[in-house]
Protein backbone atom coordinates (compact mmCIF):
# COMPACT_ATOMS: atom_id res chain seq x y z
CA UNK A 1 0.00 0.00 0.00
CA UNK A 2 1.36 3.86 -0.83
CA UNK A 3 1.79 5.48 2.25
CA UNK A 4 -0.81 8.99 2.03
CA UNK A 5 0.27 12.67 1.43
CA UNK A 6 0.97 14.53 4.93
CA UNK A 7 -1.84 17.11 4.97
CA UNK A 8 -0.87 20.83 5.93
CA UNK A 9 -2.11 22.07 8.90
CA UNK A 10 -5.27 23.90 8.68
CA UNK A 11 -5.50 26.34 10.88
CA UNK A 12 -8.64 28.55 12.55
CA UNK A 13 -8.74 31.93 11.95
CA UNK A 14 -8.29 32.08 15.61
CA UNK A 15 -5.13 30.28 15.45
CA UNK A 16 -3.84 32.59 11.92
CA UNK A 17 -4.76 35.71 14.30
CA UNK A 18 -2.56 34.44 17.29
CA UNK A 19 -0.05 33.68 14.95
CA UNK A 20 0.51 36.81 13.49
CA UNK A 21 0.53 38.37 16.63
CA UNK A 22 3.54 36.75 17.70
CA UNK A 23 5.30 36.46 14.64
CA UNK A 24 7.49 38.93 13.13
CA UNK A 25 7.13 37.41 9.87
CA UNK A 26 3.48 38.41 8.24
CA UNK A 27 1.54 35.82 6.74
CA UNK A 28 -1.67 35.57 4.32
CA UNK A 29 -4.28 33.67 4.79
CA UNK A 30 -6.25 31.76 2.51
CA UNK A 31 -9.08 28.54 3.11
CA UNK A 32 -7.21 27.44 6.10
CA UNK A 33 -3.30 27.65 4.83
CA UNK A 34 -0.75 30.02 5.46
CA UNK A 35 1.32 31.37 3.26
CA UNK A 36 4.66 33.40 4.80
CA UNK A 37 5.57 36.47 2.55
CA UNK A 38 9.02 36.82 1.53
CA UNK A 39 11.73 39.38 2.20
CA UNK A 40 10.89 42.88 -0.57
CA UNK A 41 13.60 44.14 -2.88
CA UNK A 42 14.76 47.90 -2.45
CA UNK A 43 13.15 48.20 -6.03
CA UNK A 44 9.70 46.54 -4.47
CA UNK A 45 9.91 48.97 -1.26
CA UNK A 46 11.14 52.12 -3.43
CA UNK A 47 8.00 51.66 -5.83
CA UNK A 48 5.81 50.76 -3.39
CA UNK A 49 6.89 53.65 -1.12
CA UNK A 50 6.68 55.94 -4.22
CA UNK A 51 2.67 55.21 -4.48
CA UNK A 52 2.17 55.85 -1.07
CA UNK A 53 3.56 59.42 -0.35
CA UNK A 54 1.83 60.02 -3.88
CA UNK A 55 -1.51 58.72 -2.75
CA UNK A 56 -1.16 60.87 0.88
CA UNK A 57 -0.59 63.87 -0.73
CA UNK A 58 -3.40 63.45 -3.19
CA UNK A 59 -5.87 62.85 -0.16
CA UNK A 60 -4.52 65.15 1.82
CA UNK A 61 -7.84 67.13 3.19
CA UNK A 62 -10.03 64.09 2.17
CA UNK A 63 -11.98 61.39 3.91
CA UNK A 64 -9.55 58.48 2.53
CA UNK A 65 -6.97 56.70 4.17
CA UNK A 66 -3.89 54.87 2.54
CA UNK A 67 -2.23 52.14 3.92
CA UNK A 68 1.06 50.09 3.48
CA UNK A 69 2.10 46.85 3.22
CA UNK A 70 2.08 46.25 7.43
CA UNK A 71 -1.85 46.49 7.15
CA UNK A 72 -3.79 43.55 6.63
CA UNK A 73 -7.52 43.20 4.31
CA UNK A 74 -9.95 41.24 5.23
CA UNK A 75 -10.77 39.84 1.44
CA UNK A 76 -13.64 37.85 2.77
CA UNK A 77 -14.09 37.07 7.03
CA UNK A 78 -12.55 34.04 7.89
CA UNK A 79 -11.76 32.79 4.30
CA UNK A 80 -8.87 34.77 2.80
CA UNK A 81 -6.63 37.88 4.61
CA UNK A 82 -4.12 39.30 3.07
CA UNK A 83 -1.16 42.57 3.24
CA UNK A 84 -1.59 44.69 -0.09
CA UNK A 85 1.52 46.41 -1.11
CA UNK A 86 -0.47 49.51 -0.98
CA UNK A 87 -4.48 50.15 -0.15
CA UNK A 88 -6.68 53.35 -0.22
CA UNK A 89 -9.41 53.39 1.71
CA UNK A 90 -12.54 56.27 1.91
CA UNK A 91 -15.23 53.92 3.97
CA UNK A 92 -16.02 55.36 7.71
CA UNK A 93 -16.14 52.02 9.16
CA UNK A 94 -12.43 51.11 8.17
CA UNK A 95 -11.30 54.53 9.33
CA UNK A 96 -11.93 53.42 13.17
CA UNK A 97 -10.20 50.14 12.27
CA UNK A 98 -7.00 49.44 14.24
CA UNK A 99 -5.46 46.68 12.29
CA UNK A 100 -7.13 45.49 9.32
CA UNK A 101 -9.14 47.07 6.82
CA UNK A 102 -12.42 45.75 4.65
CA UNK A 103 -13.80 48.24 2.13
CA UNK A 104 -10.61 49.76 -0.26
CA UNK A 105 -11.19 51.63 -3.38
CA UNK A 106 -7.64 51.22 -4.76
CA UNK A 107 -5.11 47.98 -4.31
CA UNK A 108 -1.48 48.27 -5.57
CA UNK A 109 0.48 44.70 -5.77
CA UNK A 110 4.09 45.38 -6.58
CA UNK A 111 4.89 42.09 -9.09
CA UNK A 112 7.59 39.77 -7.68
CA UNK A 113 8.95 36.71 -9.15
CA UNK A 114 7.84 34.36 -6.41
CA UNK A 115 4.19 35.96 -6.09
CA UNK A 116 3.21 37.34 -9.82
CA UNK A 117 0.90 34.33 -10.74
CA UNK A 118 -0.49 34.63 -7.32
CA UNK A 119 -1.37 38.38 -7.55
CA UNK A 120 -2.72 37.95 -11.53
CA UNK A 121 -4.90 35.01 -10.33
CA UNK A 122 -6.56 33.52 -7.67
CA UNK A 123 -5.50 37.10 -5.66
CA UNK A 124 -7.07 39.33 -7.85
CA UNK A 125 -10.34 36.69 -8.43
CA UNK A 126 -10.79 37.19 -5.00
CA UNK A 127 -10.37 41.26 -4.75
CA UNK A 128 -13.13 41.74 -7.52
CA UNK A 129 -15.68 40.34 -4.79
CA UNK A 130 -15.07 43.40 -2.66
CA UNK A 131 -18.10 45.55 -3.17
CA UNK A 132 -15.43 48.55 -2.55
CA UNK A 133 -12.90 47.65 -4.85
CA UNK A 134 -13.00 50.09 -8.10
CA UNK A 135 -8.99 50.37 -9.42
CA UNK A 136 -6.30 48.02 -8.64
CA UNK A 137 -2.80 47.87 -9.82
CA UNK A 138 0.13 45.82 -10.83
CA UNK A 139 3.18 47.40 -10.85
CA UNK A 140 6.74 45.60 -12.45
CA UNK A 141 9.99 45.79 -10.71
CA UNK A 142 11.21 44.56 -14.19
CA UNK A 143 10.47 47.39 -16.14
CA UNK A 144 8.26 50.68 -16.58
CA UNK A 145 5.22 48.91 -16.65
CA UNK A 146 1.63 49.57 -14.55
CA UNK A 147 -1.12 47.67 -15.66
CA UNK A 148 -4.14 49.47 -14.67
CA UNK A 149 -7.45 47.95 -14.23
CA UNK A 150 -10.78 49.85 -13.32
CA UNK A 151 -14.23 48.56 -12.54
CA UNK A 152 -16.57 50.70 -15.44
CA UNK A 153 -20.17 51.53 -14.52
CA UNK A 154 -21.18 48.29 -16.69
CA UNK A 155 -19.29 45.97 -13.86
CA UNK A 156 -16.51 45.07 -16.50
CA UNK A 157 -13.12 45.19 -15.56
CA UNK A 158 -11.12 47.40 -18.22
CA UNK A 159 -7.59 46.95 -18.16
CA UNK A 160 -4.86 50.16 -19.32
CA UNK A 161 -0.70 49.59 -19.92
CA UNK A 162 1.20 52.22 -18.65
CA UNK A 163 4.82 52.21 -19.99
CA UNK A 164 5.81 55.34 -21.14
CA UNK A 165 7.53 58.01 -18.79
CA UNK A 166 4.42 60.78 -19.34
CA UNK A 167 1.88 58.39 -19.13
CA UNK A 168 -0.17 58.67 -16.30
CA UNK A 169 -3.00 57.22 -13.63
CA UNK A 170 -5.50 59.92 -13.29
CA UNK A 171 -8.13 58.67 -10.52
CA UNK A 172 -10.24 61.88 -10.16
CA UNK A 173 -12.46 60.92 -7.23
CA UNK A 174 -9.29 60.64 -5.06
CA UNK A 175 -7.80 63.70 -6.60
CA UNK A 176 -5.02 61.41 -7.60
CA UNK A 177 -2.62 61.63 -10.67
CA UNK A 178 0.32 59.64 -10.88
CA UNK A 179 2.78 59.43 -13.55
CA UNK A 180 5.24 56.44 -14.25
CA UNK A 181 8.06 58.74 -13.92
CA UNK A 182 6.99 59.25 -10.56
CA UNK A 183 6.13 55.50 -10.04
CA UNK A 184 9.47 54.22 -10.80
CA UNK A 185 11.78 57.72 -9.33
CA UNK A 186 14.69 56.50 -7.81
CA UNK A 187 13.72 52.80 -7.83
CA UNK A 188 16.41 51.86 -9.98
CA UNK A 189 14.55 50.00 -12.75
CA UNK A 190 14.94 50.72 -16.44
CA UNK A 191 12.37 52.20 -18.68
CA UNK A 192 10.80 49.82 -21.29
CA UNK A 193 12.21 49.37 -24.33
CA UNK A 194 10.87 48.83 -27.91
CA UNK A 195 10.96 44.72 -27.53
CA UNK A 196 10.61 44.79 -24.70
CA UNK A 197 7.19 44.05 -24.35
CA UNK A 198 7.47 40.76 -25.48
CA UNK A 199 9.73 39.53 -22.88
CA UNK A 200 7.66 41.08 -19.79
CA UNK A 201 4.74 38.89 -21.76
């Protein structure tokens, strides 16, 4: 007889909760398994850092939040938690919140090797069932490239390329615009090419 698979542990969301609070590693959470996220680049933290103080100053004055990386979303209670790169926020409830929020408008994933299929896929299948969610991002370490996708009023999910220097993310109900030059200042990652394209397919 074949001896069977050891099963991962499942755990509660009790148990992921208590975990995370003594851990100084942070951890997702999806259907029971854990998944510990990796060490960021300086490219990943520069980028990601980049959207942020562009997102504060654009909601400077408003009722919007936005959040980094250290901040966990609730995706869906007790199913699937997880630590977007960067998150805006404008709900009331998630303004009293203390350590997680529920209800963003914007999500930015900053693309890494290990967790690009992850944050494409089954990551973003499960952000479109926020009822908040309207613009989320994926941002390359590789090269200037933001891919851009925005729930229309017809509930279809349009998707934009960003790649060129002047081209730019231009989100008026959070007063935010946001060039790629400004994405990518000081992050140490090349402009795209013509060719290049290809390859980051």
């Amino acid at each position: 007889m074949g001896h069977a698979e050891p099963q991962p542990h499942r755990y509660t969301t009790e148990e992921y909760f208590a975990l995370e609070e003594g851990s100084e590693v942070r951890h997702e959470f999806f259907e029971g398994e854990v998944f510990a996220m990796a060490g960021a680049s300086i490219a990943h933290n520069t980028i990601a850092g980049n959207v942020y103080m562009s997102c504060r100053q654009a909601l400077r004055g408003k009722p919007c939040r936005v959040q980094m990386e250290a901040v966990r979303l609730a995706v869906a209670e007790n199913r699937h938690y997880a630590y977007p790169d960067v998150m805006v926020s404008c709900d009331p409830h998630d303004q009293r919140e203390s350590q997680q929020l529920h209800r963003p408008v914007l999500i930015v994933e900053v693309l890494s090797p290990s967790t690009e299929a992850y944050d494409r896929g089954l990551k973003f299948n499960q952000y479109k069932k926020l009822p908040s969610l309207r613009h989320y991002l994926l941002v390359s370490q590789k090269t200037w490239l933001v891919e851009w996708y925005q729930l229309t009023e017809h509930g279809v999910w349009a998707h934009t390329a960003l790649a060129e220097a002047e081209d730019a993310l231009i989100i008026p109900e959070l007063g935010l615009t946001l060039t790629l030059a400004e994405v990518y200042e000081e992050a140490g990652v090349a402009p795209m090419k013509a060719g290049s394209a290809a390859e980051e397919e």
